[in-house]
N, C-alpha and C. Protein backbone atom coordinates (compact mmCIF):
# COMPACT_ATOMS: atom_id res chain seq x y z
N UNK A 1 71.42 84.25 93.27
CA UNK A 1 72.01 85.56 93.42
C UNK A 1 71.31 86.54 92.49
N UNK A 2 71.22 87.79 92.53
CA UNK A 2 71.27 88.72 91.80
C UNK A 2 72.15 89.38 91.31
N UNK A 3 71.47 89.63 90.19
CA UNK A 3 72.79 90.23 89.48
C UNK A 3 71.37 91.88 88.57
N UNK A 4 72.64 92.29 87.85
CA UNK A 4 72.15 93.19 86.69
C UNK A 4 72.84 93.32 85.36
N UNK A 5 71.77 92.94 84.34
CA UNK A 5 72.98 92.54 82.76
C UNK A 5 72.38 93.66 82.29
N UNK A 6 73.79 94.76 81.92
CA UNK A 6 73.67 95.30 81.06
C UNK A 6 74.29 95.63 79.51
N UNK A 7 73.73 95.68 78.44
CA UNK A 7 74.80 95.49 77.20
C UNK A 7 74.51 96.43 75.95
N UNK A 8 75.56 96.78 75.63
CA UNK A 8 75.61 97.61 74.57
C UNK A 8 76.47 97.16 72.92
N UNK A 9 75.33 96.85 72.29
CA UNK A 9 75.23 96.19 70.94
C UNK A 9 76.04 97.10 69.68
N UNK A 10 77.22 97.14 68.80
CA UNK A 10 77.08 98.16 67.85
C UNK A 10 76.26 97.15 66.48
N UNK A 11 75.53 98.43 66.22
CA UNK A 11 73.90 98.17 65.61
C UNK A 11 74.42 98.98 64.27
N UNK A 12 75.45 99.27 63.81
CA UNK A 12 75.69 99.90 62.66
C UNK A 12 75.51 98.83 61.36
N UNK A 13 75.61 97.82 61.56
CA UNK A 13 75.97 96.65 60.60
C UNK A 13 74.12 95.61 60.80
N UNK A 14 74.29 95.44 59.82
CA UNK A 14 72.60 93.96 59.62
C UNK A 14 73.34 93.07 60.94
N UNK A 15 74.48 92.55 60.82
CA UNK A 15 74.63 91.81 61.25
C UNK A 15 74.54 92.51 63.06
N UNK A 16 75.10 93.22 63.21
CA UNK A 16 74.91 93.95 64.81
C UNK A 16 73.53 93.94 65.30
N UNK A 17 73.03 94.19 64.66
CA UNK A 17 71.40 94.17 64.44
C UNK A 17 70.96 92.99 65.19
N UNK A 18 71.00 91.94 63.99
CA UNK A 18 71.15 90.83 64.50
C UNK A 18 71.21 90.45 66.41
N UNK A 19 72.95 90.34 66.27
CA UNK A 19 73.30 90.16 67.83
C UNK A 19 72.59 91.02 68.88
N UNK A 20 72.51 92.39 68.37
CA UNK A 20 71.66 92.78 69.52
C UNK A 20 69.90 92.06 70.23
N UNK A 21 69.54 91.72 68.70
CA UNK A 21 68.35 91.40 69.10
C UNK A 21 68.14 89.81 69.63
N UNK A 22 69.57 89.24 69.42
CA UNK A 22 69.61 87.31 69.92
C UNK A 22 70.22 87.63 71.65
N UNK A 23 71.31 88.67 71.54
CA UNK A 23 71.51 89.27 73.12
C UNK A 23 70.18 89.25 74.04
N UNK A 24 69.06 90.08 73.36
CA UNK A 24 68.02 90.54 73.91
C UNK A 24 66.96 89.19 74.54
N UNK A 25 67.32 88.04 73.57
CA UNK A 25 66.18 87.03 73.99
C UNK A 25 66.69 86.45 74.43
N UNK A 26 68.36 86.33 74.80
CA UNK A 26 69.05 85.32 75.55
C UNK A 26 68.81 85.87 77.36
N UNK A 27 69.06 87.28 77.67
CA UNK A 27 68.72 87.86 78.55
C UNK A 27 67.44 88.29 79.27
N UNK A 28 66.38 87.80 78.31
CA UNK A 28 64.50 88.00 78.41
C UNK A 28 64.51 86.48 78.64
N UNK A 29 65.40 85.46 78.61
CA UNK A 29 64.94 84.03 79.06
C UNK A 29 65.25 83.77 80.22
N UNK A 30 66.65 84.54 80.98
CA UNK A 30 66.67 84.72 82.11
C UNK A 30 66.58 85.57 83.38
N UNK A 31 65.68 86.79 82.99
CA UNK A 31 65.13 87.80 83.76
C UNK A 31 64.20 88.80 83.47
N UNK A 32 64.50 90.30 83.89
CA UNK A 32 63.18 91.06 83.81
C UNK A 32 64.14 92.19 83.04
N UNK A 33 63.67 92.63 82.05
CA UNK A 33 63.44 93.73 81.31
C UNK A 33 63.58 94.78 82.27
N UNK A 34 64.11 95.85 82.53
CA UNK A 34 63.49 97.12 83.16
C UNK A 34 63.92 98.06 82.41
N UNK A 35 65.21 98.14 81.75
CA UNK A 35 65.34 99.08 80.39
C UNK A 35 65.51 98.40 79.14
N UNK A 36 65.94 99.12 78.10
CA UNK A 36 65.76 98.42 76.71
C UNK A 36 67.06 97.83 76.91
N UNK A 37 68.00 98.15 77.26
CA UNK A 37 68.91 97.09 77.14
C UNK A 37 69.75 97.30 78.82
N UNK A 38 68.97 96.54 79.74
CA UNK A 38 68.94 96.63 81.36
C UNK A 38 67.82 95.48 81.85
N UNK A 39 68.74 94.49 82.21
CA UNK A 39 68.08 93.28 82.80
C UNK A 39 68.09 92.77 83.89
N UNK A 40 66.83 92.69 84.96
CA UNK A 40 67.15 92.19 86.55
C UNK A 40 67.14 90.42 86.32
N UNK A 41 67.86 90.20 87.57
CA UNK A 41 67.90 88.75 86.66
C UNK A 41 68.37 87.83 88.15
N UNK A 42 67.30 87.06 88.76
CA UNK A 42 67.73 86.24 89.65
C UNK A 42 68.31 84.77 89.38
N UNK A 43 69.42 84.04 89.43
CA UNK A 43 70.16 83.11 88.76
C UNK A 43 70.89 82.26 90.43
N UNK A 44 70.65 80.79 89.68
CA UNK A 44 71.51 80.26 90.70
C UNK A 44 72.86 80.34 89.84
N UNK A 45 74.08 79.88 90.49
CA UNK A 45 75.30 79.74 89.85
C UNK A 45 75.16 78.82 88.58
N UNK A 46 74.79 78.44 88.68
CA UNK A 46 75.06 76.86 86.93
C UNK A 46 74.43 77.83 86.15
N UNK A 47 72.84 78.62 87.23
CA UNK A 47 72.63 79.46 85.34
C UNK A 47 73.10 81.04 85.07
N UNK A 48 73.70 81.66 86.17
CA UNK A 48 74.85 82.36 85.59
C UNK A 48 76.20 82.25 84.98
N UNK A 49 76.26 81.12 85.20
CA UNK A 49 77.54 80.21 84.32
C UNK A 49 76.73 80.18 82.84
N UNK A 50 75.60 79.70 82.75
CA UNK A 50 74.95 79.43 81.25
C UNK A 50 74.68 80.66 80.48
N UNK A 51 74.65 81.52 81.60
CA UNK A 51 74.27 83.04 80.68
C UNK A 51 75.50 83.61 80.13
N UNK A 52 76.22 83.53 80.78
CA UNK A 52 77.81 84.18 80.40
C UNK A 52 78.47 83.32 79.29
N UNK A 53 78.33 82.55 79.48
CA UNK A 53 78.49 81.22 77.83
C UNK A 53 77.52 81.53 76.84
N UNK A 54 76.22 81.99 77.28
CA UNK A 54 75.55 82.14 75.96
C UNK A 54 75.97 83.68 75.42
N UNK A 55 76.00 84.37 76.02
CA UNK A 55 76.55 85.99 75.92
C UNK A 55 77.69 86.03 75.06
N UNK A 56 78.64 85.08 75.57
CA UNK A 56 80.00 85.30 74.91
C UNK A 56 80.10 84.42 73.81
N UNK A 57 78.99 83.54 73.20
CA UNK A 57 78.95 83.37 72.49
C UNK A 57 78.61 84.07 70.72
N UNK A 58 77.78 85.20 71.65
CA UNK A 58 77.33 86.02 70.28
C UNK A 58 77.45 87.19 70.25
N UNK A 59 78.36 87.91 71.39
CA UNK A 59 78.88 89.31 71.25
C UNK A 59 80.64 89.42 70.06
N UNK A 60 80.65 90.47 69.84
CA UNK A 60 81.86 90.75 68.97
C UNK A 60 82.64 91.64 69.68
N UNK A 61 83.44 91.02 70.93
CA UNK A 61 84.17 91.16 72.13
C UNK A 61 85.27 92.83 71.66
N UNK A 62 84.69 93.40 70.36
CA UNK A 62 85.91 94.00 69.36
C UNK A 62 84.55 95.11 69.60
N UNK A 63 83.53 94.95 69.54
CA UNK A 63 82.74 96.48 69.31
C UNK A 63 81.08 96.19 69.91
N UNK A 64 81.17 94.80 70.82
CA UNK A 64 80.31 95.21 71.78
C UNK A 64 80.37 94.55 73.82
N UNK A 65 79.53 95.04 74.20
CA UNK A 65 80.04 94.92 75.48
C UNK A 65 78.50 94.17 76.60
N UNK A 66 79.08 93.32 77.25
CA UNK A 66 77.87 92.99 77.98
C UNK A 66 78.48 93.14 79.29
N UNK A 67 77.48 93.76 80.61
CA UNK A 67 78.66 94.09 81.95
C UNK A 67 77.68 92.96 82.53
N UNK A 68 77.73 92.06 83.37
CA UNK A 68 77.05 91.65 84.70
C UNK A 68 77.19 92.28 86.17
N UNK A 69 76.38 92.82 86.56
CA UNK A 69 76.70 92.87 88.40
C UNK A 69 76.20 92.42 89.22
N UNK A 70 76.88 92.14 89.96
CA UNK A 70 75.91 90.77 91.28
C UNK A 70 75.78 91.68 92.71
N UNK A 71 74.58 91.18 93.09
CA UNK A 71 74.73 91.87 94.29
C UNK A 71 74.54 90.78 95.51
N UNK A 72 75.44 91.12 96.68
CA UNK A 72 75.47 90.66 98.21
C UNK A 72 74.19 90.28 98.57
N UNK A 73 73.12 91.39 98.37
CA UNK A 73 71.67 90.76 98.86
C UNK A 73 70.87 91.47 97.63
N UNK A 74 70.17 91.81 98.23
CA UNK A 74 68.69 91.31 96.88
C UNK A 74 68.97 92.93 96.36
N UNK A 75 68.29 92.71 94.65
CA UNK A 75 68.24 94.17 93.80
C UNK A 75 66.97 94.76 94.55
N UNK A 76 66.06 94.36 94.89
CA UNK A 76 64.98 95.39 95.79
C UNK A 76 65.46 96.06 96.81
N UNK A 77 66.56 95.48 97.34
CA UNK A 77 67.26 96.56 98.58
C UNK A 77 68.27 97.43 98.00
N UNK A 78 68.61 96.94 96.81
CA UNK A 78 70.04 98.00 96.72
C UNK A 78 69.06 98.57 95.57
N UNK A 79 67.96 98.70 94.85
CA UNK A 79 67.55 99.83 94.02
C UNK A 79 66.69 100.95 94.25
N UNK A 80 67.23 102.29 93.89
CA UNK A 80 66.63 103.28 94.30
C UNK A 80 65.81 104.15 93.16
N UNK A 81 64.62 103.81 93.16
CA UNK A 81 63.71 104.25 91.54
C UNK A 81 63.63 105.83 91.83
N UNK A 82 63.80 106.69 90.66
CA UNK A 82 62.91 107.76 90.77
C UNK A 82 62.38 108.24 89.56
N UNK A 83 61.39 108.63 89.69
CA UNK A 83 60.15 108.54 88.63
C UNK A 83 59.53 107.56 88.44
N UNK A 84 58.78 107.02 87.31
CA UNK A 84 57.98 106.13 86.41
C UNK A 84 58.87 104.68 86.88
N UNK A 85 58.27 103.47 87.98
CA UNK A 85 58.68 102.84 87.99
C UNK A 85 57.31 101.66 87.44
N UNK A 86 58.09 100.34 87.44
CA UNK A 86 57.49 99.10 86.82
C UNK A 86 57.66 98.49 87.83
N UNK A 87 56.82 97.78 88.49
CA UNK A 87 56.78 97.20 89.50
C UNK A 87 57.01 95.71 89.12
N UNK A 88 57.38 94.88 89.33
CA UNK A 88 57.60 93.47 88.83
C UNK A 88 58.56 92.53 90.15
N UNK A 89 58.07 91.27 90.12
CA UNK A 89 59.22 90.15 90.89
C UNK A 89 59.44 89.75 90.44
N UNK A 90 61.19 89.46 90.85
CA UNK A 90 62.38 88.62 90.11
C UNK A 90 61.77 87.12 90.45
N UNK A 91 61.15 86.60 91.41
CA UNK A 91 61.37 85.09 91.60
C UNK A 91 62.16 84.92 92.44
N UNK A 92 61.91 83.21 92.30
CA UNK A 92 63.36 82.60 92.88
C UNK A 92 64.44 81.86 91.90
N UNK A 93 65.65 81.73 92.30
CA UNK A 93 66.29 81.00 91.53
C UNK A 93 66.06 79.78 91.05
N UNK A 94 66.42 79.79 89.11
CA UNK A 94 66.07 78.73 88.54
C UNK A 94 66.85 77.55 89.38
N UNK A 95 66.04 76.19 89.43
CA UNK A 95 67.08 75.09 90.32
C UNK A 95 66.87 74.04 88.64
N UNK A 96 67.57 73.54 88.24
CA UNK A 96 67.77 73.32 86.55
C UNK A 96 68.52 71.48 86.63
């Protein structure tokens, strides 16, 4: 499936710091970058189950936020770029 992870870190604290930047490599292991904190991300179920366990493992559910959205069919059909795009493929789903 596809999905789109997006998350917003509070970075006021070393330690926020931190989580934002372990958020960042937990979400760069299972997809594509397209904003600084905006991830395309093709996943079978077991490893969107693994992402959401690793996520909620190191967010501070009190002052930061990670959203997932899945989509019906593919993010190349439901995204509409304008301006400066990055061209890149998601793949296929990890089979694990």
């Amino acid at each position: 499936m596809d999905l789109l992870v997006t998350y917003d870190i509070d970075t006021t604290t070393p330690a926020g710091v931190r989580r934002l930047l372990r958020v960042a490599q937990v979400c760069e292991s299972y997809g594509q970058r397209v904003q600084d904190s905006v991830f395309e991300c093709r996943l079978s179920p077991a490893a969107l189950q693994r992402l959401m366990v690793e996520l909620r493992s190191i967010i501070v559910v009190e002052t930061d936020s990670a959203n997932l959205y899945r989509f019906e069919g593919s993010l190349a059909a439901a995204r509409i770029s304008l301006g400066r795009r990055v061209e890149h493929e998601l793949g296929r789903p990890w089979i694990l």
